[in-house]
C-alpha atoms as a PDB file:
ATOM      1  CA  UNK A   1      61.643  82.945  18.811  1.00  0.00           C
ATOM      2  CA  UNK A   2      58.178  80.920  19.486  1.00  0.00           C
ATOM      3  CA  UNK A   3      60.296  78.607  21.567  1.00  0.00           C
ATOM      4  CA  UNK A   4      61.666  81.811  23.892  1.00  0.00           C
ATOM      5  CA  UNK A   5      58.139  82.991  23.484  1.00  0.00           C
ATOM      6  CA  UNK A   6      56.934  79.792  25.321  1.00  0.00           C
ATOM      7  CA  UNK A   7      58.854  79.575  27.588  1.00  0.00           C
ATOM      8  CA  UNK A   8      59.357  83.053  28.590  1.00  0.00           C
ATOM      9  CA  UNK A   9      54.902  83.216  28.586  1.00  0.00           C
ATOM     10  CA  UNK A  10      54.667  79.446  29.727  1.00  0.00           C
ATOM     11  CA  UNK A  11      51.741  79.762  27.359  1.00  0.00           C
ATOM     12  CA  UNK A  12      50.912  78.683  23.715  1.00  0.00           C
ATOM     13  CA  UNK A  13      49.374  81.720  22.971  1.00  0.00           C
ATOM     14  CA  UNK A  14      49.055  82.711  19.627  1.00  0.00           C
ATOM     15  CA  UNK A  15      51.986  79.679  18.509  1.00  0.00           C
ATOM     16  CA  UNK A  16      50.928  77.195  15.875  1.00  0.00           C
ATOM     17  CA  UNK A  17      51.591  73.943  16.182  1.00  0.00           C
ATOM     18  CA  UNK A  18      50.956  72.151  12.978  1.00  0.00           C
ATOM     19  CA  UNK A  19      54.024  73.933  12.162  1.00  0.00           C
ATOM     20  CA  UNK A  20      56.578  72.147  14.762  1.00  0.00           C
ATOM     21  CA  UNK A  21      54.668  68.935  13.832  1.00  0.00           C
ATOM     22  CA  UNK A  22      55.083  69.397   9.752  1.00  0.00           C
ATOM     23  CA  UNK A  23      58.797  70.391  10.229  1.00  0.00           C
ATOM     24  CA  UNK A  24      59.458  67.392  12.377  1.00  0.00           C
ATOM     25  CA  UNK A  25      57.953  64.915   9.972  1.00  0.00           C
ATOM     26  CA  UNK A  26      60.069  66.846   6.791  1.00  0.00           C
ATOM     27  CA  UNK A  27      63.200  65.895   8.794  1.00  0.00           C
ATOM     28  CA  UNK A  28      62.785  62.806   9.419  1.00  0.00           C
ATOM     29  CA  UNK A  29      61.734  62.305   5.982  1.00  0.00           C
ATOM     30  CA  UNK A  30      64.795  64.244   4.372  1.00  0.00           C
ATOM     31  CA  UNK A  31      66.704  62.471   7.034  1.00  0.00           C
ATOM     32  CA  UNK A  32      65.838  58.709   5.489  1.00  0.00           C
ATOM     33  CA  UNK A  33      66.653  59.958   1.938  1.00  0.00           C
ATOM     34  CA  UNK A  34      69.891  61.445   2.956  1.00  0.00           C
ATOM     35  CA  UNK A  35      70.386  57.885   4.967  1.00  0.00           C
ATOM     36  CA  UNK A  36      69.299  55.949   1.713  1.00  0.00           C
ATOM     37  CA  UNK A  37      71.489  58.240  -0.850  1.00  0.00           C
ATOM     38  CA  UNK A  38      74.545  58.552   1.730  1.00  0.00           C
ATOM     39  CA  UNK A  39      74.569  62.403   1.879  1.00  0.00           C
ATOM     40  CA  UNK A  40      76.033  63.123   5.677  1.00  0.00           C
ATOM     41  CA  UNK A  41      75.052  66.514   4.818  1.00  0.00           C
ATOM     42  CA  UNK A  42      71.654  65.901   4.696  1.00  0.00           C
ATOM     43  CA  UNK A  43      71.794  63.420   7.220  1.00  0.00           C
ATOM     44  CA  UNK A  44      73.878  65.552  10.359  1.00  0.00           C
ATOM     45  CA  UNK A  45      71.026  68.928   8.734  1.00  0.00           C
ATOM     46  CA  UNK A  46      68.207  66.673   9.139  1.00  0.00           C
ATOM     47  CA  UNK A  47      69.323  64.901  12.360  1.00  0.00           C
ATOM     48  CA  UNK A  48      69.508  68.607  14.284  1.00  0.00           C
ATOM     49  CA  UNK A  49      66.451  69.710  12.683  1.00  0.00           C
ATOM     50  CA  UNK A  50      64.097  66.485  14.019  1.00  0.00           C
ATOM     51  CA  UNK A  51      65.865  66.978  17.286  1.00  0.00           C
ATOM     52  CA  UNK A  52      65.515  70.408  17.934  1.00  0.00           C
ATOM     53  CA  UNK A  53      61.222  70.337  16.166  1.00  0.00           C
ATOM     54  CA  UNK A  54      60.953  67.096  18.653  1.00  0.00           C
ATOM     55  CA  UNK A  55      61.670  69.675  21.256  1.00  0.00           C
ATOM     56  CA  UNK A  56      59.634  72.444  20.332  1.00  0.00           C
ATOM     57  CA  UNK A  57      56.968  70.020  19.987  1.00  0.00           C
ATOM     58  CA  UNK A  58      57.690  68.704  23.755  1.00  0.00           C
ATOM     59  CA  UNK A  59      57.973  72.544  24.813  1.00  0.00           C
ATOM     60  CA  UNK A  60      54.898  73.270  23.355  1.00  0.00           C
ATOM     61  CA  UNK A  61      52.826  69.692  24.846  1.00  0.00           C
ATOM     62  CA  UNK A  62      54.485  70.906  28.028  1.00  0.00           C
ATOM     63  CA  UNK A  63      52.426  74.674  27.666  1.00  0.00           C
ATOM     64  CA  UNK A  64      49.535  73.455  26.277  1.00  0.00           C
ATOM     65  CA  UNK A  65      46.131  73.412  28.026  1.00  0.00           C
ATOM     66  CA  UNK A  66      44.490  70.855  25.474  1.00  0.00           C
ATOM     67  CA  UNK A  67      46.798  68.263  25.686  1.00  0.00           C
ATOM     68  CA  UNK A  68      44.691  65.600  23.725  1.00  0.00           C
ATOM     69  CA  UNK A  69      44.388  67.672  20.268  1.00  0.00           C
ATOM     70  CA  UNK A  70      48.409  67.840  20.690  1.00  0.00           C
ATOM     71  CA  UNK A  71      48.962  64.287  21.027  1.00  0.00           C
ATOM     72  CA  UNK A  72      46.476  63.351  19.010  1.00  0.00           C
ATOM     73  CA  UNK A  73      47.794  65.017  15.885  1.00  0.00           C
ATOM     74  CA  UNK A  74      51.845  64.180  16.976  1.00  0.00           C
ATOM     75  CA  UNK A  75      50.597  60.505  17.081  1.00  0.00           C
ATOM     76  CA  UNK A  76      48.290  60.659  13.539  1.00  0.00           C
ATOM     77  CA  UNK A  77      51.582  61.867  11.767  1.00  0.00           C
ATOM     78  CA  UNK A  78      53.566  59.704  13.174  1.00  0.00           C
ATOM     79  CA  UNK A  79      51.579  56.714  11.973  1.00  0.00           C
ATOM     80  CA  UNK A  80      51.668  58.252   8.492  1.00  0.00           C
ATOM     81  CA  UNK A  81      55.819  58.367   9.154  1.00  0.00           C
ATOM     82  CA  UNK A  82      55.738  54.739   9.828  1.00  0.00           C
ATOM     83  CA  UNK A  83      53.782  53.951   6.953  1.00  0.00           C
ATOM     84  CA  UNK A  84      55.571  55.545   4.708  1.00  0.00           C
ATOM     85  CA  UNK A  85      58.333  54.206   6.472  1.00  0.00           C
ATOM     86  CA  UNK A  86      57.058  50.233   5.495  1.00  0.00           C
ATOM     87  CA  UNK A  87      56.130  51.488   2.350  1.00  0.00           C
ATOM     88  CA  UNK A  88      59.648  52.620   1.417  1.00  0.00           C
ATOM     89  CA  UNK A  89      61.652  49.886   3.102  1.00  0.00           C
ATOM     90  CA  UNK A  90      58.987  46.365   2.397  1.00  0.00           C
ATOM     91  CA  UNK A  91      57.260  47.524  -0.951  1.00  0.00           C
ATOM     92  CA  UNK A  92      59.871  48.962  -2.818  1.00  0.00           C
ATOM     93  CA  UNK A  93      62.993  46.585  -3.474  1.00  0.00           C
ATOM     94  CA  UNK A  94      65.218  48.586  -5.912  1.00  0.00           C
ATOM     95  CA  UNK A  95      67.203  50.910  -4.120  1.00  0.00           C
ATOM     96  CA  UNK A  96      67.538  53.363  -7.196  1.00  0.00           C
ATOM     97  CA  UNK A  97      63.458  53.154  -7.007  1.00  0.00           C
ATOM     98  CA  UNK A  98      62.834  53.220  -3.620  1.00  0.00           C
ATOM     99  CA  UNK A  99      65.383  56.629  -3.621  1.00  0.00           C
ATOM    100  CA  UNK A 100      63.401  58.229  -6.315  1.00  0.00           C
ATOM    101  CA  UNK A 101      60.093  57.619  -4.852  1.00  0.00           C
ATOM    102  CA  UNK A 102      61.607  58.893  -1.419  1.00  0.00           C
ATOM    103  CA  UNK A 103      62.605  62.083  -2.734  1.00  0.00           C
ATOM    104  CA  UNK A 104      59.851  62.682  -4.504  1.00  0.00           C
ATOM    105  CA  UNK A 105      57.207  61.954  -1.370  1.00  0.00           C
ATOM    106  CA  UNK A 106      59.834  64.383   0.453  1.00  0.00           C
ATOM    107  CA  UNK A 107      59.782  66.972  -2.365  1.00  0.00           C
ATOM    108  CA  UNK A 108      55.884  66.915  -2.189  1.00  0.00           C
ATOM    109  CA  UNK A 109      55.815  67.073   1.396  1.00  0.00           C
ATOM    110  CA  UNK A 110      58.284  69.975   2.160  1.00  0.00           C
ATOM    111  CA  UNK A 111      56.100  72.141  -0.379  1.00  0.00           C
ATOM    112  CA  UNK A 112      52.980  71.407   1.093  1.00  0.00           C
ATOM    113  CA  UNK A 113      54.875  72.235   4.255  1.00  0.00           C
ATOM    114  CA  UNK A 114      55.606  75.786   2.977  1.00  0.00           C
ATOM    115  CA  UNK A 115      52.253  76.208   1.458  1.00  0.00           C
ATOM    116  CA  UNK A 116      50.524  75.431   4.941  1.00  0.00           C
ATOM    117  CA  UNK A 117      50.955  78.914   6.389  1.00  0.00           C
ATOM    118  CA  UNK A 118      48.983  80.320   3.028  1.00  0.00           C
ATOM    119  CA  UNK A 119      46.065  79.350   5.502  1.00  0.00           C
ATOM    120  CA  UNK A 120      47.001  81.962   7.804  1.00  0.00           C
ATOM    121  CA  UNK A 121      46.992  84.156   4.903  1.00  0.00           C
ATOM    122  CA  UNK A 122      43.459  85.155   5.135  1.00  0.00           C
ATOM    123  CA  UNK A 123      43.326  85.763   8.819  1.00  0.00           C
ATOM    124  CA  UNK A 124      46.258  88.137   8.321  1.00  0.00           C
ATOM    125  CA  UNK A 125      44.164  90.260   5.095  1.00  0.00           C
ATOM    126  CA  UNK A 126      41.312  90.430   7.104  1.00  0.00           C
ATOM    127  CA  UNK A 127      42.749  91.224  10.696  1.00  0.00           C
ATOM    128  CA  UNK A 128      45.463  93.410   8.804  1.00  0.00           C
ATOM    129  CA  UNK A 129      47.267  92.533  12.084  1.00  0.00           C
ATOM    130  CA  UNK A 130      50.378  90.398  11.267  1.00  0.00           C
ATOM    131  CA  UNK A 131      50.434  89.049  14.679  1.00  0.00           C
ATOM    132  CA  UNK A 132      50.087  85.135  14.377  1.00  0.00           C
ATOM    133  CA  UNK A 133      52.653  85.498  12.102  1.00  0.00           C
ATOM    134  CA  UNK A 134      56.383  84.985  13.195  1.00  0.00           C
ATOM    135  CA  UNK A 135      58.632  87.105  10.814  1.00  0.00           C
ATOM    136  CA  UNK A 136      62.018  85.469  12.078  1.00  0.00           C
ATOM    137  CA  UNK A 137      60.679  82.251  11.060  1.00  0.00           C
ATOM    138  CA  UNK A 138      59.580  83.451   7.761  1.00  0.00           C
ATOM    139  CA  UNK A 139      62.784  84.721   7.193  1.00  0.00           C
ATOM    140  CA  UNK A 140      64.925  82.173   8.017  1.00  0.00           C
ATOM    141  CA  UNK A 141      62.174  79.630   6.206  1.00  0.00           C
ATOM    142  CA  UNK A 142      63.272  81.344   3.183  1.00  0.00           C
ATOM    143  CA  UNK A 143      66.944  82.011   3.538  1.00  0.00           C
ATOM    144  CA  UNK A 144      66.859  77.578   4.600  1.00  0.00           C
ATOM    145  CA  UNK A 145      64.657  77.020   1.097  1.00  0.00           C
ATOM    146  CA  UNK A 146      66.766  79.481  -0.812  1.00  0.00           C
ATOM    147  CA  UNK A 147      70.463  77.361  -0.036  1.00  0.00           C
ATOM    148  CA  UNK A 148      68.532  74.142  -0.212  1.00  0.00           C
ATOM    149  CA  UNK A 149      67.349  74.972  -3.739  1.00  0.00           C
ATOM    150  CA  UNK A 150      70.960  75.897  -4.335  1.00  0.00           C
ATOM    151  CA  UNK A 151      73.043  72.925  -2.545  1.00  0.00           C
ATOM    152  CA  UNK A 152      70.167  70.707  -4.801  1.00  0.00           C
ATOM    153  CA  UNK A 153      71.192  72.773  -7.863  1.00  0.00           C
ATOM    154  CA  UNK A 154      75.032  72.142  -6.773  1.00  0.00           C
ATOM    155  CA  UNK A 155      74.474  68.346  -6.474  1.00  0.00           C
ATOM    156  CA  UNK A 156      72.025  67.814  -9.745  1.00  0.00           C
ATOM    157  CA  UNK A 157      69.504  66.322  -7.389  1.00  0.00           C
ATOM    158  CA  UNK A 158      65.603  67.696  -8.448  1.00  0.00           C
ATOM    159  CA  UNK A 159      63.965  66.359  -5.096  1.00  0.00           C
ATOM    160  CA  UNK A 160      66.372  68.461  -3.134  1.00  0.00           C
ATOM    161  CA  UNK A 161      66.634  71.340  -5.251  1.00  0.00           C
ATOM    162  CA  UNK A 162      62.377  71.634  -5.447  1.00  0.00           C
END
């Protein structure tokens, strides 16, 4: 829905963007566990999911009128991405390590992911306008948490299923 908002407004108005950028970064993180533990379900989820935030991210670049702040912030996680990347792949030789250190950075990450909209929490109290919030994405947020926390129950997997 922001996406059709953007591009139906060609404006950023009122559309987060730390959002896109968090999401993006949790897939691609997800995405090298899955890669390191050999889960192609995890892997083809993840692999849509960094596609389709890279282009919401693009979309939204595209809209913006501060570009700089938007590039700035794309390219500051992205160094943290690589490295975590280096970190993962040079420091850590054990693969049974490296995995369990992986999931739990991506564990850590996705809940500080859903905690970042807590933020907004105030804004909506005080305005008691629920405007800058998008209730499609909150939904489906917690219908994707809800079967992640299952398929992790399902597997015996703690990163996945926190």
């Amino acid at each position: 829905s922001d996406l059709r908002q953007m591009l139906a407004t060609k404006s950023v108005e009122n559309i987060q963007f730390l959002p896109f950028l968090t999401t993006d970064v949790n897939n691609l993180s997800w995405l090298g566990y899955g890669c390191l533990k050999q889960d192609w379900t995890l892997i083809a989820v993840n692999t849509v999911g960094a596609a389709l935030q890279t282009l919401y991210i693009l979309a939204y670049l595209y809209y913006s009128p501060t570009k700089c702040p938007v590039l700035l912030h794309s390219l500051l996680l992205l160094a943290v991405l690589a490295a975590g990347y280096g970190y993962f792949t040079l420091l850590i030789a054990d693969a049974r390590m490296r995995l369990a250190r992986l999931g739990l950075f991506c564990s850590v990450f996705t809940i500080s992911m859903y905690l970042s909209p807590l933020a907004d929490l105030a804004k909506i109290v005080r305005s008691k306008s629920t405007r800058c919030l998008s209730f499609p994405l909150t939904i489906t947020t917690f219908l994707a948490s809800t079967s992640w926390t299952l398929y992790g129950l399902q597997l015996h997997d703690p990163y996945i299923t926190v």
